[in-house]
PDB file of N, CA and C in Angstrom:
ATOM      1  N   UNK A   1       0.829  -1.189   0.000  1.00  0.00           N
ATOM      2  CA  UNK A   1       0.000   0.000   0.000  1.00  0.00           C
ATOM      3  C   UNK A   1       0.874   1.254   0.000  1.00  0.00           C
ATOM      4  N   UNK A   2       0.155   2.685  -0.266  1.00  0.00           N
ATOM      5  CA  UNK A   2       0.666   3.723  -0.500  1.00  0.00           C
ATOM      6  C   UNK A   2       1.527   3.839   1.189  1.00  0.00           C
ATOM      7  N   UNK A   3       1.123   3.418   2.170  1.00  0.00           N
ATOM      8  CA  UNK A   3       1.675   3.455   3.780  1.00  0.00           C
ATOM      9  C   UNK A   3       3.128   2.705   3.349  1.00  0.00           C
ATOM     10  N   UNK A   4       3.171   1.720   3.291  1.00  0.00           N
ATOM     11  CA  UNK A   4       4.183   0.898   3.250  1.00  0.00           C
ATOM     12  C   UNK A   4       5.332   1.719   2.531  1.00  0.00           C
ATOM     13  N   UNK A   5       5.133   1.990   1.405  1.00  0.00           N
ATOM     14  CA  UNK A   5       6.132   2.879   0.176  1.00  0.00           C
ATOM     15  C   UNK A   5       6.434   3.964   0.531  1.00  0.00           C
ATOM     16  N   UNK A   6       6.273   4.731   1.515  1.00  0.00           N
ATOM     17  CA  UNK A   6       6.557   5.634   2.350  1.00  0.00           C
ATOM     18  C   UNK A   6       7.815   5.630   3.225  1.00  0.00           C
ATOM     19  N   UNK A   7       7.746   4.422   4.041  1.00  0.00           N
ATOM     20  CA  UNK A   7       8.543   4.109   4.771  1.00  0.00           C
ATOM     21  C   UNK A   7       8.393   4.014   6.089  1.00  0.00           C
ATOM     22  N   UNK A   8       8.553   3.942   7.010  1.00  0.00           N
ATOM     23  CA  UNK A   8       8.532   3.527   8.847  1.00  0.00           C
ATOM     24  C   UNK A   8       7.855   5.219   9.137  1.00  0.00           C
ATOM     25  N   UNK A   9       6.933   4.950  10.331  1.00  0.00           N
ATOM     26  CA  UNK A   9       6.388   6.367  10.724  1.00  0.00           C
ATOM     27  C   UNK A   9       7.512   6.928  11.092  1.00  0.00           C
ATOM     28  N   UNK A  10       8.493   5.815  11.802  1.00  0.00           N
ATOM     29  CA  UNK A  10       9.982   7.084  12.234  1.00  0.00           C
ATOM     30  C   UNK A  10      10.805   7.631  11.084  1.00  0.00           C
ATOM     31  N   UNK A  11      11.002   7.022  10.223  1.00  0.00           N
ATOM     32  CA  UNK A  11      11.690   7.909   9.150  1.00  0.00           C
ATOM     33  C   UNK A  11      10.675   9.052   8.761  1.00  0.00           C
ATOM     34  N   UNK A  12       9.727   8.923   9.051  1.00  0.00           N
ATOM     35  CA  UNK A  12       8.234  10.197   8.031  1.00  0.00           C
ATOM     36  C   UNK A  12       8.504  10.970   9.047  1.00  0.00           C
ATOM     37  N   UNK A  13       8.316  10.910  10.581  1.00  0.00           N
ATOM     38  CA  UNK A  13       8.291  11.639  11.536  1.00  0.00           C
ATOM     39  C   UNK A  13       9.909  12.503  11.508  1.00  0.00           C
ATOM     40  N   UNK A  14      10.617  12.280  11.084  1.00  0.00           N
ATOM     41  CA  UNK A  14      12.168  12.280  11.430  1.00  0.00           C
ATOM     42  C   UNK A  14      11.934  13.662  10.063  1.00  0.00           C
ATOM     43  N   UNK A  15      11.728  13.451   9.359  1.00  0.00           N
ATOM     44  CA  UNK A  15      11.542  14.029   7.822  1.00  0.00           C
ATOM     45  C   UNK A  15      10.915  16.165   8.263  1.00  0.00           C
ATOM     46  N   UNK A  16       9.565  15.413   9.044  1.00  0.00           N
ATOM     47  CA  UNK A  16       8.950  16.806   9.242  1.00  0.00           C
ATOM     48  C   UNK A  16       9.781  17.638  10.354  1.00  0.00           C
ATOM     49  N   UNK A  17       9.579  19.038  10.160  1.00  0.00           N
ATOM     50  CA  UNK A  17      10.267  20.033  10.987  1.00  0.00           C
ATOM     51  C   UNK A  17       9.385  20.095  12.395  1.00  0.00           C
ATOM     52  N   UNK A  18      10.353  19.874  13.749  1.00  0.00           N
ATOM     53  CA  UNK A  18       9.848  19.469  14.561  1.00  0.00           C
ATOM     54  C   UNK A  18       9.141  18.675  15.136  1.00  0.00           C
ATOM     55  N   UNK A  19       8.866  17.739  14.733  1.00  0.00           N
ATOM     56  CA  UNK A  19       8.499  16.349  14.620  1.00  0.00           C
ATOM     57  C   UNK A  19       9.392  15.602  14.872  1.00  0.00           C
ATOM     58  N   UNK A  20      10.660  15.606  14.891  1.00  0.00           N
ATOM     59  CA  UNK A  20      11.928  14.427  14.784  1.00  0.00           C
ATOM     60  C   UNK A  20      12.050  13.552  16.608  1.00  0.00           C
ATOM     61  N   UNK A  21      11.369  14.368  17.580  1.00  0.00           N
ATOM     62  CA  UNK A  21      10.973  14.234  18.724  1.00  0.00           C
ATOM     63  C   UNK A  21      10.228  12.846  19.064  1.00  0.00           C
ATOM     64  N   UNK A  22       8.918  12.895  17.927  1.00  0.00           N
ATOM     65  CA  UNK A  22       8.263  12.028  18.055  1.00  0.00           C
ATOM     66  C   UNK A  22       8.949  10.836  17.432  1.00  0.00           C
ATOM     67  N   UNK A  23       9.930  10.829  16.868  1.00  0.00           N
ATOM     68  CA  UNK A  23      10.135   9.575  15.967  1.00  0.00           C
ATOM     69  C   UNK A  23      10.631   8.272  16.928  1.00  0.00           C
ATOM     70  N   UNK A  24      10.559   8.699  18.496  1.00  0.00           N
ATOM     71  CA  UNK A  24      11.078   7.593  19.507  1.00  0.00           C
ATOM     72  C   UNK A  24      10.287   6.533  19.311  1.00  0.00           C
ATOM     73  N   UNK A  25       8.379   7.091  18.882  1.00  0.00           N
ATOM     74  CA  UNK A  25       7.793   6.188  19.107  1.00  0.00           C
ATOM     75  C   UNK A  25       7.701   4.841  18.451  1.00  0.00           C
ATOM     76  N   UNK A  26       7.309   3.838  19.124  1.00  0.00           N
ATOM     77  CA  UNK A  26       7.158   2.586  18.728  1.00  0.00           C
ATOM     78  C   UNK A  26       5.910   1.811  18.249  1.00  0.00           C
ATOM     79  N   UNK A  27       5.637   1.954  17.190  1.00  0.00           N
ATOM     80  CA  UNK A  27       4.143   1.297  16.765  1.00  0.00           C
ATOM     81  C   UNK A  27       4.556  -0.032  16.031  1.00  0.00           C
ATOM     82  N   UNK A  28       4.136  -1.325  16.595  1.00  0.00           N
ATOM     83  CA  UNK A  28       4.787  -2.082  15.848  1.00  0.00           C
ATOM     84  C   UNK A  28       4.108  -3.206  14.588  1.00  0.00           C
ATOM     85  N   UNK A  29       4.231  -3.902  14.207  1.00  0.00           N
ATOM     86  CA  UNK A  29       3.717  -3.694  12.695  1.00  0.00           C
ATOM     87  C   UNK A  29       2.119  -4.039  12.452  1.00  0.00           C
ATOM     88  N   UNK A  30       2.303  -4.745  14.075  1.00  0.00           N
ATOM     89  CA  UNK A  30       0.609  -5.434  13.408  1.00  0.00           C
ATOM     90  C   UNK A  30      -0.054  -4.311  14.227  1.00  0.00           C
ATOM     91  N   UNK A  31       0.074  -3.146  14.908  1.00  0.00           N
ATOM     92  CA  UNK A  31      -0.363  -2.166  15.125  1.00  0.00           C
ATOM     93  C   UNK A  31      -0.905  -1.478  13.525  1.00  0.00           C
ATOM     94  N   UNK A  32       0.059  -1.150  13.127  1.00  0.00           N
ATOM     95  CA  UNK A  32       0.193  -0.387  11.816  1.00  0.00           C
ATOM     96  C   UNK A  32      -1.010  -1.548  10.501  1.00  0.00           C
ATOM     97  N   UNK A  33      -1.046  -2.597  11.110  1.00  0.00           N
ATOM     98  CA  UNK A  33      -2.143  -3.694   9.933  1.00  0.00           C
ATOM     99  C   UNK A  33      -3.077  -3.273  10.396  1.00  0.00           C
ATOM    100  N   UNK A  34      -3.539  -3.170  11.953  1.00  0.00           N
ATOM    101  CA  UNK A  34      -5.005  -2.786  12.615  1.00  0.00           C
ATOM    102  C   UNK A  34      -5.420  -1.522  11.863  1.00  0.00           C
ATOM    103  N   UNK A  35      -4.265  -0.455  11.898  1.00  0.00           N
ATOM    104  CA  UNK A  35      -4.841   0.838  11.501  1.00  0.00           C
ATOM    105  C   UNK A  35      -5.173   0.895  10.127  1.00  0.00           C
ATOM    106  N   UNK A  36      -4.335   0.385   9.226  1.00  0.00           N
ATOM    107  CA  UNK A  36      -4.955   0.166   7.815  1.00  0.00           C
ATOM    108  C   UNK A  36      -5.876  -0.367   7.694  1.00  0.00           C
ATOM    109  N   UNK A  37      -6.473  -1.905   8.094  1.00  0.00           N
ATOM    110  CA  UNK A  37      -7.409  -2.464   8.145  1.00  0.00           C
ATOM    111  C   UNK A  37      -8.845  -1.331   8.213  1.00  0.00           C
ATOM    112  N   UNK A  38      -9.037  -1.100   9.491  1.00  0.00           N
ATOM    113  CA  UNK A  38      -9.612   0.093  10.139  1.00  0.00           C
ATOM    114  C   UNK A  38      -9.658   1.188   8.734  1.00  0.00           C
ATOM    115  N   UNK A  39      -8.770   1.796   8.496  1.00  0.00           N
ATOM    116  CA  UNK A  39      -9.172   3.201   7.119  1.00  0.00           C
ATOM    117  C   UNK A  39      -9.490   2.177   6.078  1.00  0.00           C
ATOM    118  N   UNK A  40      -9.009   1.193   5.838  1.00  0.00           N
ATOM    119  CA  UNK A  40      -9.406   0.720   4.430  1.00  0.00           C
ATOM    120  C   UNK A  40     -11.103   0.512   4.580  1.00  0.00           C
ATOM    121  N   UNK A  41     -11.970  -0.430   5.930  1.00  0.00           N
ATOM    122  CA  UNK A  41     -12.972  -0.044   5.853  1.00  0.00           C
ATOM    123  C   UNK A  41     -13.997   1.296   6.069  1.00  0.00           C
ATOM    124  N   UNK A  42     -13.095   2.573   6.056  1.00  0.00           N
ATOM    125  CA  UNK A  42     -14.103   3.771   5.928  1.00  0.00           C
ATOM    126  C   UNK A  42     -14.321   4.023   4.492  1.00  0.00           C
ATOM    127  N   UNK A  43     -15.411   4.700   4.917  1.00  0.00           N
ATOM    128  CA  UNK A  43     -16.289   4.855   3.548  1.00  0.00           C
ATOM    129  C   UNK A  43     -15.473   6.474   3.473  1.00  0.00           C
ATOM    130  N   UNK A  44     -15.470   6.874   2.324  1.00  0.00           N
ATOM    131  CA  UNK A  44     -14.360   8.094   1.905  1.00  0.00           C
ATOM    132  C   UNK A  44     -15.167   9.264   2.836  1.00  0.00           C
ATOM    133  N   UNK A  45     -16.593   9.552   2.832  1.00  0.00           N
ATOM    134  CA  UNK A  45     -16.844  10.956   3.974  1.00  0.00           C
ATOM    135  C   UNK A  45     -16.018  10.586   5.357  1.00  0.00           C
ATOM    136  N   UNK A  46     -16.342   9.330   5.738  1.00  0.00           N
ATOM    137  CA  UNK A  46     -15.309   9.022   7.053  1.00  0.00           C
ATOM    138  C   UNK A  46     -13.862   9.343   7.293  1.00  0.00           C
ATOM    139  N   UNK A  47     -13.139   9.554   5.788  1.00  0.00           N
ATOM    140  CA  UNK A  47     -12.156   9.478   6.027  1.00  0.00           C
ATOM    141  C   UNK A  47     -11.676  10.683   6.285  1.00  0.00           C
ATOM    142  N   UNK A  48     -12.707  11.746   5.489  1.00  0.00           N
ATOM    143  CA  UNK A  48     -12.827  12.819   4.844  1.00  0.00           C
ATOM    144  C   UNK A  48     -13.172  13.360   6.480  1.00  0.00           C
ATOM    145  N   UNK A  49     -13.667  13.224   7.353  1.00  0.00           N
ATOM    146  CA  UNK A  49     -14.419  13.949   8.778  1.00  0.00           C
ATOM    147  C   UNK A  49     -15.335  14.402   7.943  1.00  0.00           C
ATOM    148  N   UNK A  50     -16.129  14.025   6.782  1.00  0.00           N
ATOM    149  CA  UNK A  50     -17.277  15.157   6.683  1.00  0.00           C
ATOM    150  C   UNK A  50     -18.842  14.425   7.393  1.00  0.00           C
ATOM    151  N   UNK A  51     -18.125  13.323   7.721  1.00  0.00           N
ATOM    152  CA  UNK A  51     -19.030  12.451   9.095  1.00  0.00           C
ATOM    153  C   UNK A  51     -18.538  12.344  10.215  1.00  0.00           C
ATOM    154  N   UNK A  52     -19.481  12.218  11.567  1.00  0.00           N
ATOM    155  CA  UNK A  52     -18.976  12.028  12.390  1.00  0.00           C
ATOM    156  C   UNK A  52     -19.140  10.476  12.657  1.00  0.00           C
ATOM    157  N   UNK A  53     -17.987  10.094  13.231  1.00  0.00           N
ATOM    158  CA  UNK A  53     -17.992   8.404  13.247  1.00  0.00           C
ATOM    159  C   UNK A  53     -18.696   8.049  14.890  1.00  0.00           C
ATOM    160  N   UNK A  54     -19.871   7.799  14.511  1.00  0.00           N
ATOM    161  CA  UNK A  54     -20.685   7.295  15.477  1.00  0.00           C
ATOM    162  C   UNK A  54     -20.392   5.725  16.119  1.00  0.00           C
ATOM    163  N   UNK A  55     -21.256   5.945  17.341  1.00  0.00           N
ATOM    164  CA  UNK A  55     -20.641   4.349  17.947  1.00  0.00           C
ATOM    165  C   UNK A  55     -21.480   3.266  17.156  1.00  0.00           C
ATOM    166  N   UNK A  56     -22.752   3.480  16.271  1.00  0.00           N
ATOM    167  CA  UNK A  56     -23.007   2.063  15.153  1.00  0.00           C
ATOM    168  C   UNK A  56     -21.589   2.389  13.746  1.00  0.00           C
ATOM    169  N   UNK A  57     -21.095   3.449  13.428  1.00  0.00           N
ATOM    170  CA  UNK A  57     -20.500   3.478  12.600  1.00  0.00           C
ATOM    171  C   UNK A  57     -18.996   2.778  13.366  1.00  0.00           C
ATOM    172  N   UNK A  58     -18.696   3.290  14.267  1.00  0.00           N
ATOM    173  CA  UNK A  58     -17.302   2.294  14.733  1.00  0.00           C
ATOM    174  C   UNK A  58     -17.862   1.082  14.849  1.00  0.00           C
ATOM    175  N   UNK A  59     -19.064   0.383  15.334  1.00  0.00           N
ATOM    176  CA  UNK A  59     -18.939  -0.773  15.634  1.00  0.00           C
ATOM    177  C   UNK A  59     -18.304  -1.530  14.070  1.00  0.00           C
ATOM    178  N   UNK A  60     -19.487  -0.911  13.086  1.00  0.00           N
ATOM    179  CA  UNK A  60     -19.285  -1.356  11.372  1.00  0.00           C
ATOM    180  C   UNK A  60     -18.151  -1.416  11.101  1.00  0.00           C
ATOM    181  N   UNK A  61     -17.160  -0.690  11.473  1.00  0.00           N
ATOM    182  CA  UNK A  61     -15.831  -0.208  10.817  1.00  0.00           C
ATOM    183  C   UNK A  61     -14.604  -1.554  11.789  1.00  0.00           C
ATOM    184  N   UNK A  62     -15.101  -2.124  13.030  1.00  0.00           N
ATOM    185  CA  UNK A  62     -14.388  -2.704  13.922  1.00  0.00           C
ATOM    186  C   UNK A  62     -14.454  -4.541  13.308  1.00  0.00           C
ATOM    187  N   UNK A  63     -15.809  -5.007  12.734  1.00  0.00           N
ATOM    188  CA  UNK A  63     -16.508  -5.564  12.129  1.00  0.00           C
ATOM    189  C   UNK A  63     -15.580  -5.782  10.705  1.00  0.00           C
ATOM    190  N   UNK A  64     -15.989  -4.807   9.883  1.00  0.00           N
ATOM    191  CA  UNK A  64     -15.276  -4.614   8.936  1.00  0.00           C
ATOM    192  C   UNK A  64     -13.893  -5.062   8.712  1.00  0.00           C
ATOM    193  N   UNK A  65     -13.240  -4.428   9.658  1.00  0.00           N
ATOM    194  CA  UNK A  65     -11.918  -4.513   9.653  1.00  0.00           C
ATOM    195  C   UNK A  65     -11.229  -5.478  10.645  1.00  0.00           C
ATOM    196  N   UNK A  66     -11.682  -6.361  11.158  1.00  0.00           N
ATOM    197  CA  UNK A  66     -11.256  -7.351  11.699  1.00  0.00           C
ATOM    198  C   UNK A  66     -10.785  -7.290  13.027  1.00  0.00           C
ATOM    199  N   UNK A  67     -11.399  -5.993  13.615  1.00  0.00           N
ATOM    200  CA  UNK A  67     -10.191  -5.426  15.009  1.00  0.00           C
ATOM    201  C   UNK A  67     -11.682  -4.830  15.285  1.00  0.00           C
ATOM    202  N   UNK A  68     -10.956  -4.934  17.261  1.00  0.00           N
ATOM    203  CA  UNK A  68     -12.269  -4.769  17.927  1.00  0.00           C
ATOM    204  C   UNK A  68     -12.628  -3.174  17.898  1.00  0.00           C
ATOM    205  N   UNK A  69     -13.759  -2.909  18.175  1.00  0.00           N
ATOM    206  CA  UNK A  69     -14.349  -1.193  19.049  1.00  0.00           C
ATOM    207  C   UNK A  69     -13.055  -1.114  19.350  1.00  0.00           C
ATOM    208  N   UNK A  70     -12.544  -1.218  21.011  1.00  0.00           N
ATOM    209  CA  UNK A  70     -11.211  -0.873  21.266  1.00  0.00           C
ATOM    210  C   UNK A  70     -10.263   0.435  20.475  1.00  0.00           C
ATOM    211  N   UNK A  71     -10.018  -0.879  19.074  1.00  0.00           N
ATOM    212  CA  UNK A  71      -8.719  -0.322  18.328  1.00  0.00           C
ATOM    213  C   UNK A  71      -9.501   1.073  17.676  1.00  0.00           C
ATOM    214  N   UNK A  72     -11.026   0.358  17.280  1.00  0.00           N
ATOM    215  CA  UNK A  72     -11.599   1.419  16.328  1.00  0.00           C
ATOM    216  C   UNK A  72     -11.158   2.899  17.080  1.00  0.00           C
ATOM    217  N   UNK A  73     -11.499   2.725  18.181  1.00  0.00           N
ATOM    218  CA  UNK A  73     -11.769   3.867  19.273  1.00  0.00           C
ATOM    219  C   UNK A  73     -10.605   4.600  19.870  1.00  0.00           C
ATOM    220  N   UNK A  74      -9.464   3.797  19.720  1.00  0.00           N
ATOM    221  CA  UNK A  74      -7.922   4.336  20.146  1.00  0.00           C
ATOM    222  C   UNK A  74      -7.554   5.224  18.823  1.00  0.00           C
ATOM    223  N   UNK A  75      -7.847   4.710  17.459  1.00  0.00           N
ATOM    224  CA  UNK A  75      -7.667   5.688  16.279  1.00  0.00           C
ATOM    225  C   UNK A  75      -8.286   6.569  15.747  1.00  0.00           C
ATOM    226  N   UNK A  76      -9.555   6.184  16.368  1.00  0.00           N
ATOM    227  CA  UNK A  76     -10.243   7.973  15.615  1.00  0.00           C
ATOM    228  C   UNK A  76      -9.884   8.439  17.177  1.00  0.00           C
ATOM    229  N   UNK A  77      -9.591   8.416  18.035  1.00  0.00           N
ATOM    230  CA  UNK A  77      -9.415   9.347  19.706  1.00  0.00           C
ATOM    231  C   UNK A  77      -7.710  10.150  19.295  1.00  0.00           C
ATOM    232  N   UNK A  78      -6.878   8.997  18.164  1.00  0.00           N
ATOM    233  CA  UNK A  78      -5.951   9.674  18.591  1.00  0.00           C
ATOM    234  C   UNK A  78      -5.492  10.394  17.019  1.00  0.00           C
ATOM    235  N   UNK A  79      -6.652  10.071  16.172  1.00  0.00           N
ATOM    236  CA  UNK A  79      -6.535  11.060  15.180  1.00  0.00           C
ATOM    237  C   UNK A  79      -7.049  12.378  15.629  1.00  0.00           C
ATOM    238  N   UNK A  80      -7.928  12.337  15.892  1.00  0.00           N
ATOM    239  CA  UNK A  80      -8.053  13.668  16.879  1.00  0.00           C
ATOM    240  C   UNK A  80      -6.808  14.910  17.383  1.00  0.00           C
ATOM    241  N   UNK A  81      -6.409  13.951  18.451  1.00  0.00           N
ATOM    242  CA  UNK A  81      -5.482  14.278  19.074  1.00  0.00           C
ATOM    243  C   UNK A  81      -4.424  15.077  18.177  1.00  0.00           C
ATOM    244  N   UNK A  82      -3.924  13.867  16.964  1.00  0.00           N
ATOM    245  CA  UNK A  82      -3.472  14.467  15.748  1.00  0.00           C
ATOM    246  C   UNK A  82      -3.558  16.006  15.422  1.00  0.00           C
ATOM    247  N   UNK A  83      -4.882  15.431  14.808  1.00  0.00           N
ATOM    248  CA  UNK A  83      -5.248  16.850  14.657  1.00  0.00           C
ATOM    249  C   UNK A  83      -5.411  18.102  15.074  1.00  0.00           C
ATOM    250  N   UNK A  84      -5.998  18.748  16.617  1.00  0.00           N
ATOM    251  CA  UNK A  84      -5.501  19.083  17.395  1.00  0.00           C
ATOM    252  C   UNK A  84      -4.169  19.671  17.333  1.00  0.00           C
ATOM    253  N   UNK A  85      -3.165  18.827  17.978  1.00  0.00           N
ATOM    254  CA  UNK A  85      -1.622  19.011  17.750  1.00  0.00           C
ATOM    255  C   UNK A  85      -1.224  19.487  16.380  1.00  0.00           C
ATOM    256  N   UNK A  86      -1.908  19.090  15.722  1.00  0.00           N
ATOM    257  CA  UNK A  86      -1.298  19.893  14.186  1.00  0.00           C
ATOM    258  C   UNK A  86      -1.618  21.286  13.936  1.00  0.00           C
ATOM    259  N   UNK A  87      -2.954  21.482  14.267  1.00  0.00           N
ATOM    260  CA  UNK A  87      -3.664  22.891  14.811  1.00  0.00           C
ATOM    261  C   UNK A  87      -2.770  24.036  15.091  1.00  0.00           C
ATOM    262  N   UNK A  88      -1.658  23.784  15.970  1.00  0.00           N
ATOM    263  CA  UNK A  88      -0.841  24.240  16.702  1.00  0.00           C
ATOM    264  C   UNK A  88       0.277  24.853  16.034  1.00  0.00           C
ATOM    265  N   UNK A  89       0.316  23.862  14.907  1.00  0.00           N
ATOM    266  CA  UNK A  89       1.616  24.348  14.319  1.00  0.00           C
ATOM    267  C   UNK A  89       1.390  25.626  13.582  1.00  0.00           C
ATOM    268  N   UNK A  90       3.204  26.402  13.556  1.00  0.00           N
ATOM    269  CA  UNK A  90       3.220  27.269  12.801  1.00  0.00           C
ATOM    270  C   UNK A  90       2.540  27.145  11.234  1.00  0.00           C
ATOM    271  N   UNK A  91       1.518  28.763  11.112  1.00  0.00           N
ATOM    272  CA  UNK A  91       1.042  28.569   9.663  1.00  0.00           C
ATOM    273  C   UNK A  91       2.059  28.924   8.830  1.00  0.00           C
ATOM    274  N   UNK A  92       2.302  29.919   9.300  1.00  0.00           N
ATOM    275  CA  UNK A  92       3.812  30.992   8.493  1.00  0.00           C
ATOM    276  C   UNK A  92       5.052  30.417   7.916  1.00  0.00           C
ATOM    277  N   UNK A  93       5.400  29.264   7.370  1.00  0.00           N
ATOM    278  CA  UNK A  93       6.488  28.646   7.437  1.00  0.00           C
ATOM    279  C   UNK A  93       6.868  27.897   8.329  1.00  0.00           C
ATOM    280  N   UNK A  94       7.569  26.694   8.053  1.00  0.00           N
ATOM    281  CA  UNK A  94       7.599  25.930   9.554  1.00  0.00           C
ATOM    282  C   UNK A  94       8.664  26.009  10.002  1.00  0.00           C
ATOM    283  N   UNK A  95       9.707  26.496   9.282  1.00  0.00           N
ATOM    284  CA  UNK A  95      11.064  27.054   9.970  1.00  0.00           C
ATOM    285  C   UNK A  95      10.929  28.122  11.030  1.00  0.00           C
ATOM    286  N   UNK A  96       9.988  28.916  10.589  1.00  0.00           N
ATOM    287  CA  UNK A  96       9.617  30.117  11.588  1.00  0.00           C
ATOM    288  C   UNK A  96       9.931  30.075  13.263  1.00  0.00           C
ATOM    289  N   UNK A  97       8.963  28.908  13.217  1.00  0.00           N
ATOM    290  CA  UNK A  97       8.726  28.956  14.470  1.00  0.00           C
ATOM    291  C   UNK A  97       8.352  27.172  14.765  1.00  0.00           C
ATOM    292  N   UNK A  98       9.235  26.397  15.323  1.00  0.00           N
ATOM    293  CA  UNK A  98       9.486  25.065  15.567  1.00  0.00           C
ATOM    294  C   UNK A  98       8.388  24.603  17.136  1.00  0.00           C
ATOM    295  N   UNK A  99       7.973  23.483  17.248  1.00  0.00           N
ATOM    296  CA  UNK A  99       7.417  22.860  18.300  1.00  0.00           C
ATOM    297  C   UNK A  99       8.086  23.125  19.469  1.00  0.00           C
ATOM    298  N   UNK A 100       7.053  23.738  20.448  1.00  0.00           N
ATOM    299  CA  UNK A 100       7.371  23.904  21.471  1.00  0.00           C
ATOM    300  C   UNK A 100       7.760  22.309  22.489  1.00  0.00           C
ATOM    301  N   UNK A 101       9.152  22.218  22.824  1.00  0.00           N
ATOM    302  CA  UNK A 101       9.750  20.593  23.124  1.00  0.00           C
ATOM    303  C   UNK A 101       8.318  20.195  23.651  1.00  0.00           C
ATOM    304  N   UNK A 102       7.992  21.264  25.143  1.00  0.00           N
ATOM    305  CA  UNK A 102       7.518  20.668  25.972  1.00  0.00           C
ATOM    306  C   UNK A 102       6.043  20.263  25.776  1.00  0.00           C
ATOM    307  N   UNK A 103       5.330  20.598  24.744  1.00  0.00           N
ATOM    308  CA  UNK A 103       3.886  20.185  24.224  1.00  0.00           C
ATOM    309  C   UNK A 103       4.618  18.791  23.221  1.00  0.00           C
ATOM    310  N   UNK A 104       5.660  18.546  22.843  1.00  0.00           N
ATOM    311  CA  UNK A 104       5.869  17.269  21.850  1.00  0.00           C
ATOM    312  C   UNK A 104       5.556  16.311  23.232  1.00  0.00           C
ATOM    313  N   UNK A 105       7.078  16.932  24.318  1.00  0.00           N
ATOM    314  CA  UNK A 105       6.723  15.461  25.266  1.00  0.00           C
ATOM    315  C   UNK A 105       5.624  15.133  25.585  1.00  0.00           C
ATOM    316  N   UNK A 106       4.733  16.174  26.162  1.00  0.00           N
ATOM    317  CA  UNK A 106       3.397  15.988  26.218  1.00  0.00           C
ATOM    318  C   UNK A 106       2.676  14.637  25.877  1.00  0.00           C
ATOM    319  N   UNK A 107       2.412  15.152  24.147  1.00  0.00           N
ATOM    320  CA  UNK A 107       1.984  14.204  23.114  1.00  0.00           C
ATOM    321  C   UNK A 107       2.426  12.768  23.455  1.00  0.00           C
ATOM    322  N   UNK A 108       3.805  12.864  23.865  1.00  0.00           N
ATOM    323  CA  UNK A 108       4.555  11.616  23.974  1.00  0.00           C
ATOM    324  C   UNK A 108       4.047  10.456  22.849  1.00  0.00           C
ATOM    325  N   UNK A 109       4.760   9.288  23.911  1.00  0.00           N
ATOM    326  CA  UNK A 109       4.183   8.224  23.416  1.00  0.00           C
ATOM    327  C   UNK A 109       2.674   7.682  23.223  1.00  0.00           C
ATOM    328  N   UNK A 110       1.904   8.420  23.692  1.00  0.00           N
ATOM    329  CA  UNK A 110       0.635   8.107  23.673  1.00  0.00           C
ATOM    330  C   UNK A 110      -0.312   8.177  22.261  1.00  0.00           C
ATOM    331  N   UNK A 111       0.659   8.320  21.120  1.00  0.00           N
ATOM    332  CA  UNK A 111       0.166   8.546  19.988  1.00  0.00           C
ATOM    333  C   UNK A 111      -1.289   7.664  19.890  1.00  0.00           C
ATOM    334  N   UNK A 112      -1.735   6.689  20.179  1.00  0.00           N
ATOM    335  CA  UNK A 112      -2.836   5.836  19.771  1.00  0.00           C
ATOM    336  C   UNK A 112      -3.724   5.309  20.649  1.00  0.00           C
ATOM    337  N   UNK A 113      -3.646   5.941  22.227  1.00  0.00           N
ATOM    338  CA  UNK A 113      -4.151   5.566  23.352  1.00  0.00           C
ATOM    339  C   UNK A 113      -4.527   7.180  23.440  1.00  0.00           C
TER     340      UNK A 113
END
């Protein structure tokens, strides 16, 4: 898949400006199958947020994708989160003005919990 040909989230993470922080984290592979699994069964508004993913729509999507509520529920909680945190960043150029350390540690490892 287009994920795979990319390369390891730590090399992608390592890549973006201020981000290189996060690249400690450890997601390991059949983590990374759950989460594909999981997007491959959203329907494109889902993927899109132009829905909100309800608890019959996670159950469908948990179903779907072979992985329980749980996982469904750790990845849209920590796409969120994502998002959020991205919120944050400089609009102006990203050299401008780099991640504040102490909101990365924050974030920590908790990328998916």
């Amino acid at each position: 898949s287009m994920i795979k040909k990319m390369g390891s989230i730590k090399s992608l993470l390592k890549m973006v400006p201020g981000m290189s922080a996060l690249s400690n984290l450890d997601l390991p592979e059949g983590e990374m199958k759950k989460i594909e699994s999981i997007i491959k069964s959203m329907t494109p508004k889902e993927k899109l947020e132009l829905v909100d993913i309800s608890h019959s729509r996670r159950k469908r999507l948990a179903m779907g994708s072979g992985t329980t509520l749980d996982d469904v529920n750790r990845l849209v909680k920590g796409f969120r989160r994502i998002k959020q945190f991205m919120k944050k960043m400089p609009t102006k150029g990203l050299t401008k003005g780099l991640f504040n350390m102490n909101q990365m540690k924050n974030f920590g490892g908790n990328l998916w919990r």
